[in-house]
Protein backbone atom coordinates (compact mmCIF):
# COMPACT_ATOMS: atom_id res chain seq x y z
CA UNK A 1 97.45 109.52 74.90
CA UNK A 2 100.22 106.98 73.07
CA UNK A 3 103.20 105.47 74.38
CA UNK A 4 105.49 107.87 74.70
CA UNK A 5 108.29 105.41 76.12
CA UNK A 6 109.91 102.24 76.01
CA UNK A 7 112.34 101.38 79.17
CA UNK A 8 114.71 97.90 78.50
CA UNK A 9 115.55 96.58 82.24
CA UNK A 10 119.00 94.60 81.93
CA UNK A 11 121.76 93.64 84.44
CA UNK A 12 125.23 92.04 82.99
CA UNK A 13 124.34 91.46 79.65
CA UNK A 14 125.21 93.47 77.42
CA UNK A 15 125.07 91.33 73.66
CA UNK A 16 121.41 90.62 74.88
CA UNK A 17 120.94 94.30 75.40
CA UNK A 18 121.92 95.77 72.14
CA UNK A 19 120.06 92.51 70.33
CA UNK A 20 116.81 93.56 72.39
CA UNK A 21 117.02 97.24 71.93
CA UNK A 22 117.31 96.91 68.26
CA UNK A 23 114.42 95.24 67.50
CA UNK A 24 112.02 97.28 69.28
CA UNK A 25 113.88 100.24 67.61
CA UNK A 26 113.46 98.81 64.28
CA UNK A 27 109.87 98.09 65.30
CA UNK A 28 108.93 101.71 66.28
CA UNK A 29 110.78 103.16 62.99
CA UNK A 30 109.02 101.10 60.64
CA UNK A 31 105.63 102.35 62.43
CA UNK A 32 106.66 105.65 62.06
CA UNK A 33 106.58 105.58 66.41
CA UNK A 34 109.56 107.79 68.00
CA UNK A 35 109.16 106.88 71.82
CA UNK A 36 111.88 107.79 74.38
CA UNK A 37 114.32 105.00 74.30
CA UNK A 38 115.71 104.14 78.05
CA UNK A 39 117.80 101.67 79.71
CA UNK A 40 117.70 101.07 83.50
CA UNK A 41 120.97 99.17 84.35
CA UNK A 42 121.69 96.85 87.08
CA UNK A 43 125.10 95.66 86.13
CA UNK A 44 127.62 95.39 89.16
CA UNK A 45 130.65 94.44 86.87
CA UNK A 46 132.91 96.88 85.97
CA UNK A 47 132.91 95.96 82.56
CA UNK A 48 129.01 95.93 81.54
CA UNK A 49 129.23 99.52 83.39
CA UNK A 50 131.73 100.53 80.80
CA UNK A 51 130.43 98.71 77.78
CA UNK A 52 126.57 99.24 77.98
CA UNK A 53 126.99 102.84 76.95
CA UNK A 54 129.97 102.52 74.79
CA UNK A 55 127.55 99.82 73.02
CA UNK A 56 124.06 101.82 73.29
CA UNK A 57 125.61 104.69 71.57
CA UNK A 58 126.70 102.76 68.66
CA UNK A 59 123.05 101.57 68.79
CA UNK A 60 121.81 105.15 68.91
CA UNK A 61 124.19 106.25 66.02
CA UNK A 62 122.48 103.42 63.81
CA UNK A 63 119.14 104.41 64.20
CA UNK A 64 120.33 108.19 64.30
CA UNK A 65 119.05 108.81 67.62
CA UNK A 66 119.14 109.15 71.06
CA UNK A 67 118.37 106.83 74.07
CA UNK A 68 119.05 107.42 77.62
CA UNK A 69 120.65 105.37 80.22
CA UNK A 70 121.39 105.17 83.97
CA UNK A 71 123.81 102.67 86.13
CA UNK A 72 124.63 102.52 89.59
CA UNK A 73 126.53 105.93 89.39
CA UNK A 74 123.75 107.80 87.72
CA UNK A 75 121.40 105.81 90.66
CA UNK A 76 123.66 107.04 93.64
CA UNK A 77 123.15 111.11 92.02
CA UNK A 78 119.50 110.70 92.00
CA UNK A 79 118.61 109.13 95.43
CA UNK A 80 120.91 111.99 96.49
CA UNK A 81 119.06 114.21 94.98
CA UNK A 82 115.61 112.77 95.75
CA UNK A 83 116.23 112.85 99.58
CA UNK A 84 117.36 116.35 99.22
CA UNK A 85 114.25 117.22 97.31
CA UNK A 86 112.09 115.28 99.48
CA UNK A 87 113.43 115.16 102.95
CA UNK A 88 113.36 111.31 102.67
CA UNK A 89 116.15 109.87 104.26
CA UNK A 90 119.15 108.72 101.98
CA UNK A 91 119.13 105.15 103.76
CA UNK A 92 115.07 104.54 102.23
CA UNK A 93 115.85 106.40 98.35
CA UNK A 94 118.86 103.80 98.38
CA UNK A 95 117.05 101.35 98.56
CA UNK A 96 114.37 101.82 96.26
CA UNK A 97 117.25 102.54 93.50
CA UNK A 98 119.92 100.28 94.42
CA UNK A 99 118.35 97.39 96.63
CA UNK A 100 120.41 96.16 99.57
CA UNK A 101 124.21 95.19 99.28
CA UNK A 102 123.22 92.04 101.16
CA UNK A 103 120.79 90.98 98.47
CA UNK A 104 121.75 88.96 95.60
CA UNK A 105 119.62 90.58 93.13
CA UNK A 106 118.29 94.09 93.05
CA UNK A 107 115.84 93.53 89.80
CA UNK A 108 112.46 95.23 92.10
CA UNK A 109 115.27 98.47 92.47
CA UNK A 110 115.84 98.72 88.71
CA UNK A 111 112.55 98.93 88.10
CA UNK A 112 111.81 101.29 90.69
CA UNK A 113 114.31 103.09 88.60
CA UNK A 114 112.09 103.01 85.65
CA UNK A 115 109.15 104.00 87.41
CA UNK A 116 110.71 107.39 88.50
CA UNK A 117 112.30 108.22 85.33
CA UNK A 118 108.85 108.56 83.18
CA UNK A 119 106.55 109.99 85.64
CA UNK A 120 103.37 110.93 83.88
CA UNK A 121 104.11 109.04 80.87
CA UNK A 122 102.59 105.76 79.38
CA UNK A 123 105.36 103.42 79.28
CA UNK A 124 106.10 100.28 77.74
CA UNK A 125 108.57 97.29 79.70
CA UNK A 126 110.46 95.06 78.63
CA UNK A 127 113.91 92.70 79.96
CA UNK A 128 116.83 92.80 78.10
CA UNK A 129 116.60 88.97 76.96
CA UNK A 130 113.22 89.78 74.92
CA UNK A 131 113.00 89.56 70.85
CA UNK A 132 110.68 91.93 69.20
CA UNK A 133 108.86 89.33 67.26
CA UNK A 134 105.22 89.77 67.36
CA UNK A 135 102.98 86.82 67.10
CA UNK A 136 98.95 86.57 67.96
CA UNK A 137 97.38 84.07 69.77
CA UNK A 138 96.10 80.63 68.60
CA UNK A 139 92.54 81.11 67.68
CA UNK A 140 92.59 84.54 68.68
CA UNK A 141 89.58 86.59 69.30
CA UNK A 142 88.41 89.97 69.36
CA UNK A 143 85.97 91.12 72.11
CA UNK A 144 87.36 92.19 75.37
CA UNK A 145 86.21 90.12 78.25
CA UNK A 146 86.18 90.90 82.03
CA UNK A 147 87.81 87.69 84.08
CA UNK A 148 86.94 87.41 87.62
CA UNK A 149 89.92 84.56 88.70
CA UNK A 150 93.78 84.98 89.49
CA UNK A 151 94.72 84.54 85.68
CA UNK A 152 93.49 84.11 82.75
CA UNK A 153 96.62 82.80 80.58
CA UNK A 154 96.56 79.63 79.05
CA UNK A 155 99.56 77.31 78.48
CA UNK A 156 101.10 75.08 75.96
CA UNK A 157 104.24 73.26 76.30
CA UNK A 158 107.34 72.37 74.29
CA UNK A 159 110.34 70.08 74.83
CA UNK A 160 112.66 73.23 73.06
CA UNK A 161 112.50 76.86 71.85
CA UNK A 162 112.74 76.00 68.57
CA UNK A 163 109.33 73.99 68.23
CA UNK A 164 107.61 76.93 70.98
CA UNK A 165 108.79 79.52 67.67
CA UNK A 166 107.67 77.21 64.88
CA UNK A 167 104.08 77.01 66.62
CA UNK A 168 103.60 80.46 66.23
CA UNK A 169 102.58 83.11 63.56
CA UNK A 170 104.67 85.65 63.77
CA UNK A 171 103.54 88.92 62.08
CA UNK A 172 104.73 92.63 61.21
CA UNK A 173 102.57 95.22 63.44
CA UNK A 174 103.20 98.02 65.83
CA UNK A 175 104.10 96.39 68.65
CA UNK A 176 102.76 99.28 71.01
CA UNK A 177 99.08 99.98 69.41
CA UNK A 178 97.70 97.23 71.14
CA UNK A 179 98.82 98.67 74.72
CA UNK A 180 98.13 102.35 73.74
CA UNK A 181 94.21 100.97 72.78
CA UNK A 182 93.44 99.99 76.18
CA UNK A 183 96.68 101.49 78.86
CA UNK A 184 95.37 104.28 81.03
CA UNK A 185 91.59 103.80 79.49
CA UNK A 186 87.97 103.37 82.13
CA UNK A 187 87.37 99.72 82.22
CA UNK A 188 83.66 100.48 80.87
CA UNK A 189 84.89 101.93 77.59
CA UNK A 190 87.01 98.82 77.14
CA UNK A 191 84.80 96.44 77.59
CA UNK A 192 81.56 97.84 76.71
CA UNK A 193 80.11 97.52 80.59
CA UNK A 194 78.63 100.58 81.52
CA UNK A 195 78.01 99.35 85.39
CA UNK A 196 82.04 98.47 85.19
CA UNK A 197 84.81 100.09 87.10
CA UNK A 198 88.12 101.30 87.54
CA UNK A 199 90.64 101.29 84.99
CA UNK A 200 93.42 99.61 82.90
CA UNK A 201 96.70 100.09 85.36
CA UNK A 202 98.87 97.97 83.36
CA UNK A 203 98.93 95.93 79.87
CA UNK A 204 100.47 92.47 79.83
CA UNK A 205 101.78 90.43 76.36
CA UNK A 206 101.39 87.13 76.28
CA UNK A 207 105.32 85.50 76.32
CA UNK A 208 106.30 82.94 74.06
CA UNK A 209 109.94 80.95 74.71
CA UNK A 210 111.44 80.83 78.36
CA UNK A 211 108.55 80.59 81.31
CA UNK A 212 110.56 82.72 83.96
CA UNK A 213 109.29 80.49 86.28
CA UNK A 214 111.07 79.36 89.11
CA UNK A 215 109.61 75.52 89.58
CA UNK A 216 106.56 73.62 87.84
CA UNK A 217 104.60 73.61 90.90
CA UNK A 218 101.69 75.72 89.77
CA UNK A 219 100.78 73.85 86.47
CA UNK A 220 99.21 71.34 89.23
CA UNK A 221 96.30 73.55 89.21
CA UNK A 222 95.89 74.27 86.12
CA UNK A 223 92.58 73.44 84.49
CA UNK A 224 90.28 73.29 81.44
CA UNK A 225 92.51 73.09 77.90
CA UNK A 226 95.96 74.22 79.82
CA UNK A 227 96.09 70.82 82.14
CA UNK A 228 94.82 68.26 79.22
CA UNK A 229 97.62 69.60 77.18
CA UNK A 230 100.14 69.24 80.33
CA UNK A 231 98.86 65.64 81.01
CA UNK A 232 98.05 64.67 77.49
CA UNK A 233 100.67 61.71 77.83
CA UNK A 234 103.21 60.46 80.28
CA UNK A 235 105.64 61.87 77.91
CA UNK A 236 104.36 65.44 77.30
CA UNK A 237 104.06 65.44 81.22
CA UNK A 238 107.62 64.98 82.14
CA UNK A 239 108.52 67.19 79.17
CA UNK A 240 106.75 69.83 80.83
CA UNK A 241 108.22 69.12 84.37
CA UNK A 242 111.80 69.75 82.59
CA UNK A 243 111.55 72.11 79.92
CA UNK A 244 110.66 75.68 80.70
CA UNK A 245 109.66 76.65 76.98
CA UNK A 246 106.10 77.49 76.39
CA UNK A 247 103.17 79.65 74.80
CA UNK A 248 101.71 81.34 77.02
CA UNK A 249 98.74 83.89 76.36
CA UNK A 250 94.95 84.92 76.39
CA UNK A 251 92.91 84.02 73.38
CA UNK A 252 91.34 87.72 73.43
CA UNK A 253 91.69 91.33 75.19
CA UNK A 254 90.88 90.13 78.94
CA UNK A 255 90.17 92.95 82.23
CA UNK A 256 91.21 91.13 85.33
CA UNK A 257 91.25 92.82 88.76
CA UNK A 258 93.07 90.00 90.39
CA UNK A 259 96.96 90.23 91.77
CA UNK A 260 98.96 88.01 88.89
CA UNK A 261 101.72 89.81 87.24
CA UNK A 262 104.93 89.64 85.51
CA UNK A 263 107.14 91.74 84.35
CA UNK A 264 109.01 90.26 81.22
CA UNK A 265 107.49 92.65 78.69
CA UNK A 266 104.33 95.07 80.47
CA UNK A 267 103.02 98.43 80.16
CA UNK A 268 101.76 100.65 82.76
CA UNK A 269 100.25 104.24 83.20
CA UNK A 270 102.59 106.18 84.89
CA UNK A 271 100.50 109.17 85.18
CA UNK A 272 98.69 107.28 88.49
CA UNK A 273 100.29 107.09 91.67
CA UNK A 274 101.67 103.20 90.88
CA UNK A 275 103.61 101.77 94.04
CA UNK A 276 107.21 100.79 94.27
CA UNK A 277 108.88 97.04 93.33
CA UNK A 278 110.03 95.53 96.26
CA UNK A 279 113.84 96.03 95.36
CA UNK A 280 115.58 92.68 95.96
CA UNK A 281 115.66 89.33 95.80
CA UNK A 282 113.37 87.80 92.99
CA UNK A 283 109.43 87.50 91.85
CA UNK A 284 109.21 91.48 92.81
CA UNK A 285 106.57 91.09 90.22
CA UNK A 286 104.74 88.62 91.75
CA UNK A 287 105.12 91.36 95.52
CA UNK A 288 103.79 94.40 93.12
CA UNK A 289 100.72 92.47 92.04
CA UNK A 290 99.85 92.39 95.52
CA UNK A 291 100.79 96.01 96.28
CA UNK A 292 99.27 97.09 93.47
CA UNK A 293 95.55 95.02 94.18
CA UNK A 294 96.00 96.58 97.42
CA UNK A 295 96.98 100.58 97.04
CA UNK A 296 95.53 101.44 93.59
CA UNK A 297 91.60 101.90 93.80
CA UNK A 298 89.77 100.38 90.54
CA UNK A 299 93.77 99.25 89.09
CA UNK A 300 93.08 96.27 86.81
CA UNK A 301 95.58 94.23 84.74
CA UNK A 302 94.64 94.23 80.58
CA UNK A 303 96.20 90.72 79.26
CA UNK A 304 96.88 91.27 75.30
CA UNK A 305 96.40 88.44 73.27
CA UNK A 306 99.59 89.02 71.34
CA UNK A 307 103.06 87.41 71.93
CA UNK A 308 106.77 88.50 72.48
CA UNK A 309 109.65 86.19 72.50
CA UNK A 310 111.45 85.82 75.73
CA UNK A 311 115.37 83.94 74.49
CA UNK A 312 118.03 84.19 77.45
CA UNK A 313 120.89 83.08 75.65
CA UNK A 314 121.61 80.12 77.29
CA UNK A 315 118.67 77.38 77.77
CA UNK A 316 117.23 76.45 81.40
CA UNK A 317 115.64 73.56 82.32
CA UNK A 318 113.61 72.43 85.38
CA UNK A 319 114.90 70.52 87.60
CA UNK A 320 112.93 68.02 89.36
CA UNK A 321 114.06 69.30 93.01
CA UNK A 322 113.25 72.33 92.29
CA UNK A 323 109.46 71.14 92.12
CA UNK A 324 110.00 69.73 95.69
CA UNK A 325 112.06 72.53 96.93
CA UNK A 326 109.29 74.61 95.94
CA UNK A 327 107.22 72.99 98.13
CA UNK A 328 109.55 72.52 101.25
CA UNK A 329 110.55 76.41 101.91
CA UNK A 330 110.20 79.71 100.99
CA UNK A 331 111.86 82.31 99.09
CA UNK A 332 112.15 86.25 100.80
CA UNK A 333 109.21 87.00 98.35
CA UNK A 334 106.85 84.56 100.14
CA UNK A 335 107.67 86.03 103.22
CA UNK A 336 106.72 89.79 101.66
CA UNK A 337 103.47 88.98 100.29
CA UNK A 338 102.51 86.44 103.01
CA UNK A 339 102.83 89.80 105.56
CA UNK A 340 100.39 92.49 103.14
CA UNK A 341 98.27 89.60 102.94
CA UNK A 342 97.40 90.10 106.85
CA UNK A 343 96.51 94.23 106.03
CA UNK A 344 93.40 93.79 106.38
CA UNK A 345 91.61 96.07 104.11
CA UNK A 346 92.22 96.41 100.41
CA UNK A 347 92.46 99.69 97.89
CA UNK A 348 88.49 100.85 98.71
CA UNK A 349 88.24 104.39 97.86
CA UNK A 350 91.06 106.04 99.56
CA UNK A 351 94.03 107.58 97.67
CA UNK A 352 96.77 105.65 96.37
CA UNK A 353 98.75 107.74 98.56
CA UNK A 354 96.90 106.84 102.24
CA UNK A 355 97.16 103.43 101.07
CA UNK A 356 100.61 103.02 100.67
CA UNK A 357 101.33 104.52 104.18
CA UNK A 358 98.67 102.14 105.09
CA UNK A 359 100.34 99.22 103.78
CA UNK A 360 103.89 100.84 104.90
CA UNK A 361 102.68 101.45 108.72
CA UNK A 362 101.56 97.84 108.68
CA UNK A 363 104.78 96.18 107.55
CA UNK A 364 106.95 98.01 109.61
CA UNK A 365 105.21 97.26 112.43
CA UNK A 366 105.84 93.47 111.93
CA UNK A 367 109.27 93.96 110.57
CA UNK A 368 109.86 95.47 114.28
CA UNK A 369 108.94 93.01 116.21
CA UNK A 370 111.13 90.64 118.36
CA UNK A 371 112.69 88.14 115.99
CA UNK A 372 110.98 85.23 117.53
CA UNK A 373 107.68 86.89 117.72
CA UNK A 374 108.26 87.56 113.72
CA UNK A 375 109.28 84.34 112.88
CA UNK A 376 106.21 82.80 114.53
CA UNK A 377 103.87 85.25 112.52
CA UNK A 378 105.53 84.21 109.08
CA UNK A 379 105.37 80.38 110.59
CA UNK A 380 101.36 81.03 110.84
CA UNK A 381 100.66 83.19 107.81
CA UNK A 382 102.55 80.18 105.90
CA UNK A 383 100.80 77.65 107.21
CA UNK A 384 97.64 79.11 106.46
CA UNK A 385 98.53 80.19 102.73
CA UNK A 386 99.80 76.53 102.39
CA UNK A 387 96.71 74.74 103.55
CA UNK A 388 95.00 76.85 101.16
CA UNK A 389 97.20 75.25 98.12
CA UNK A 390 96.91 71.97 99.32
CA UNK A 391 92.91 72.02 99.60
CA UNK A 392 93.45 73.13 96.16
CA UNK A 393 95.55 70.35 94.92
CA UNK A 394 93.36 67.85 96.90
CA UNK A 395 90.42 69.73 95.16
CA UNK A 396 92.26 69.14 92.12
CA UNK A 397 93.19 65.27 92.63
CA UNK A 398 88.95 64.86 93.63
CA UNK A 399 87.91 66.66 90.41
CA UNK A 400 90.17 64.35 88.26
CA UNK A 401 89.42 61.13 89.68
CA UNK A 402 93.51 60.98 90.86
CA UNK A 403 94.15 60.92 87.02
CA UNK A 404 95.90 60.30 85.06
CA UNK A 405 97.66 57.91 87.36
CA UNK A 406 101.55 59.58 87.13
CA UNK A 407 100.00 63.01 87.68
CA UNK A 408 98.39 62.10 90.55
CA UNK A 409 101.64 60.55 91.99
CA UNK A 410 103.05 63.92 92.34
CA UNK A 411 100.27 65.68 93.46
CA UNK A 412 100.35 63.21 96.82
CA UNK A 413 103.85 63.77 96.81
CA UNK A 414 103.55 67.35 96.82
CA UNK A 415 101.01 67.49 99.54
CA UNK A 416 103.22 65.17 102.26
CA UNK A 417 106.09 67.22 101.50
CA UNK A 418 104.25 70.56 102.21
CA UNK A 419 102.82 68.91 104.97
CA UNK A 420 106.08 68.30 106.69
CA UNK A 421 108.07 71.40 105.96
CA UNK A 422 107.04 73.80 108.72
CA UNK A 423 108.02 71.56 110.96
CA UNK A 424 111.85 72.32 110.08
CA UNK A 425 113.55 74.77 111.60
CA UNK A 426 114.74 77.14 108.71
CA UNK A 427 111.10 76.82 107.35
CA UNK A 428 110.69 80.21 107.79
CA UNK A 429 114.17 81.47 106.56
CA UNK A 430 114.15 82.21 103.19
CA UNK A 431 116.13 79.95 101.07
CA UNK A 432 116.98 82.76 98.78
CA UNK A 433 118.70 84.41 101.40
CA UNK A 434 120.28 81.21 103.08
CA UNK A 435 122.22 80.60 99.85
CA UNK A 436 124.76 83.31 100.76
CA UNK A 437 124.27 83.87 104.69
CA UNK A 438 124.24 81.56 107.51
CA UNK A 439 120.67 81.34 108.84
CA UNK A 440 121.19 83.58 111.96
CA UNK A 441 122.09 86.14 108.94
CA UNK A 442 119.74 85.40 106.81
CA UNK A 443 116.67 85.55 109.72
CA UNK A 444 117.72 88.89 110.68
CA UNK A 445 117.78 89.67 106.97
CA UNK A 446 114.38 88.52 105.87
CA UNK A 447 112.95 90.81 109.13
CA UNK A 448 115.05 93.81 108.31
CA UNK A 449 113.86 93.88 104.52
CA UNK A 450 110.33 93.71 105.93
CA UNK A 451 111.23 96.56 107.72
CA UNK A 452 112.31 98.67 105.21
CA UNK A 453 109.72 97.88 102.65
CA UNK A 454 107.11 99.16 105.12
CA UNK A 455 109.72 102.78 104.92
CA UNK A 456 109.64 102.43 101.67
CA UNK A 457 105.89 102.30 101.32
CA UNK A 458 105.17 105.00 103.18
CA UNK A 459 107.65 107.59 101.53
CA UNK A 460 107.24 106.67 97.77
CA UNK A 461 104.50 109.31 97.14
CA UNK A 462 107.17 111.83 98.23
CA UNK A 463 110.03 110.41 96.48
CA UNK A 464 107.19 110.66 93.22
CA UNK A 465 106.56 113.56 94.16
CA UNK A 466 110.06 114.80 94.23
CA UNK A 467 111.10 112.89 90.99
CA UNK A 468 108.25 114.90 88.89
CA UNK A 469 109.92 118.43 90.23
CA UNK A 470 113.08 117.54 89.38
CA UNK A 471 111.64 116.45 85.81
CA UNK A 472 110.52 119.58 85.62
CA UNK A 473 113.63 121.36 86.40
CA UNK A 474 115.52 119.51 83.82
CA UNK A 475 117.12 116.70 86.98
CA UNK A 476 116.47 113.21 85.60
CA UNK A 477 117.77 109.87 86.74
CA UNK A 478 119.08 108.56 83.45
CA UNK A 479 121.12 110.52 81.19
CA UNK A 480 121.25 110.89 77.25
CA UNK A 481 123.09 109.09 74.86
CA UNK A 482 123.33 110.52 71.77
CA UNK A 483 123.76 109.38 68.16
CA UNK A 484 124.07 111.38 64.99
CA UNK A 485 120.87 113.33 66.02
């Protein structure tokens, strides 16, 4: 089984959108592939609601086809019709398609949108700020190897885009073959391990241009080639600390079973029961790594060692508080994971299904509790992942002899500040949140999404469930957009 579609996530962007839609158009015509086109839109202006179609039929009539779309009004029909499908209440469909009006961002809801739109397909991701130009990685090889860590990816780091693109080969293949050779396929087959198991859940490019990261911090634990290139020099250091532009990839096919994810270009088999996105709020990739280690029984990751260009259209740097904010409080999505972390058992051999109700039961019971008795459990479960990070940093400053001197520097400076920080009141409130409530808001707000995560949890195999009827009655969430075809 192939590909058979290629979803573009975008929000309030529309130039980006046509630019990123085109070139994996062009990319699939010159490769003779004809995939279902489909955008997922989580625009809340007015006027990306209105243009995005306008523009993606002019796209379609180019090509001379069709592509599908769905915005918030073509969200609100189908959680309408999901909870009459399903029984699920409207309040829980909501907000796995629209997120919470509270919430700054709703990116986990989009792609929840995705995921229900190409049930029992093999789909290919990617963000509308992504350029379909294909390059391999350096000294690329080709046997598939099995990695038992957190992630495999190696870095290298540029002062600008432009010198990021020049590094690289770029070269004219299918962009898809390489996920349809090992998405959906036993683990044994792909790597030649007959004793190996499970299977390949999702495919993951390597990214070349814009990290998506939020701060620096974790290139302090970086090791082997990827730290001696971040502390080749005082120079290239500080570079790195500012500039989010790098390489990022595996050198060959790599099977890891471990929870690191992201999002900006991916492909996953959505014939399995996969679980939800977490719908607000952001690193919902980061939360489904988790969720998916934790509900989907032999699910691994397959990292691809070829490269896709992420470009937002403006540059962002790094700034140097956000390394230390990083390290001072937490964002909602700390909070999420650092609660399934305490669910005590992982995927085993019971259905994706159980698990998810599993997971569900657990997180609603803590979103429940008394506010203060919450707060204190998030206090703990922080502390504890924190000490865990610092033993690693101080591993990290042992290993290396505190060198080079200005990298150590920071690495002491990290650990006092992460030290001190749960000893602040608002430790625990997420800062994410805090930006647009007061904290009394915002605590309620972290506790409530906890809450309703656990809900969600628990009824996504029915809303699945549901969404593959109404497939099959002709009711999908995004509609068509046709061109001359």
């Amino acid at each position: 089984m192939t590909v058979a579609a290629i979803g573009i996530v975008t929000c309030d962007r529309v130039p980006s959108l046509v630019a990123c839609i085109e070139g994996y158009l062009e990319n699939c015509r010159q490769h003779d592939r004809t995939p279902e086109f489909l955008v997922v839109d989580d625009s809340r202006r007015a006027e990306s609601l209105a243009d995005a179609p306008l523009a993606l039929e002019q796209v379609a009539r180019r090509f001379g086809g069709s592509i599908r779309y769905a915005g918030v009004c073509e969200k609100e029909r189908f959680a309408r019709a999901l909870t009459a499908e399903s029984g699920v209440p409207l309040d829980v469909t909501q907000f796995a398609l629209l997120g919470d009006e509270r919430c700054d961002l709703s990116t986990g809801a989009n792609r929840n949108s995705l995921l229900l739109d190409t049930v029992g397909s093999l789909v290919f991701s990617a963000d509308d700020d992504t350029t379909c130009r294909i390059a391999a990685a350096p000294d690329s090889e080709a046997p598939v190897s099995i990695f038992e860590g957190y992630d495999p990816t190696e870095f290298w780091f540029f002062e600008e885009r432009r010198l990021a693109l020049e590094s690289a080969s770029f070269t004219d293949i299918d962009v898809l073959a390489h996920h349809d050779a090992l998405l959906g396929k036993p683990v044994a087959d792909v790597t030649g391990s007959a004793g190996a198991a499970g299977h390949i859940a999702i495919t993951m490019q390597g990214l070349i241009g814009d990290s998506g990261m939020a701060s620096p911090r974790y290139y302090y634990v970086l090791s082997g080639a990827s730290r001696e290139r971040f502390v080749a020099s005082e120079e290239a250091y500080r570079s790195a600390l500012r500039s989010r532009e790098v390489f990022r990839t595996v050198r060959r096919p790599t099977v890891c079973a471990a929870s690191f994810f992201m999002t900006t270009f991916f492909g996953f088999d959505n014939r399995l029961l996969l679980p939800p996105f977490f719908p607000v709020q952001r690193n919902s990739d980061g939360i489904y790594g988790v969720v998916l280690q934790k509900c989907v029984h032999g699910g691994h990751v397959a990292f691809l060692p070829w490269t896709l260009i992420h470009s937002p259209a403006s540059s962002r740097e790094f700034m140097l508080e956000d390394l230390w904010r990083d390290a001072e409080s937490l964002r909602m999505a700390d909070v999420v994971v650092d609660c399934m972390l305490t669910e005590g058992t992982t995927a085993g051999e019971a259905p994706a299904a159980a698990r998810m109700s599993q997971l569900g039961a657990h997180l609603l019971q803590i979103g429940s509790r008394p506010l203060p008795e919450f707060e204190a459990h998030v206090r703990s479960l922080q502390q504890y992942r924190a000490a865990a990070f610092t033993a690693l940093l101080s591993n990290r400053l042992h290993t290396h002899g505190a060198s080079p001197s200005f990298w150590a520097a920071d690495v002491e400076r990290l650990l006092e500040r992460m030290a001190a920080a749960p000893a602040a009141d608002h430790f625990v409130v997420p800062r994410d949140l805090r930006g647009r409530h007061d904290p009394a808001t915002a605590r309620q707000l972290s506790q409530e999404l906890i809450a309703k995560f656990g809900r969600l949890l628990d009824a996504w195999p029915a809303i699945v469930a549901a969404a593959t009827r109404l497939r099959a009655n002709g009711h999908r969430l995004t509609r068509s957009i046709r061109g001359f075809g």
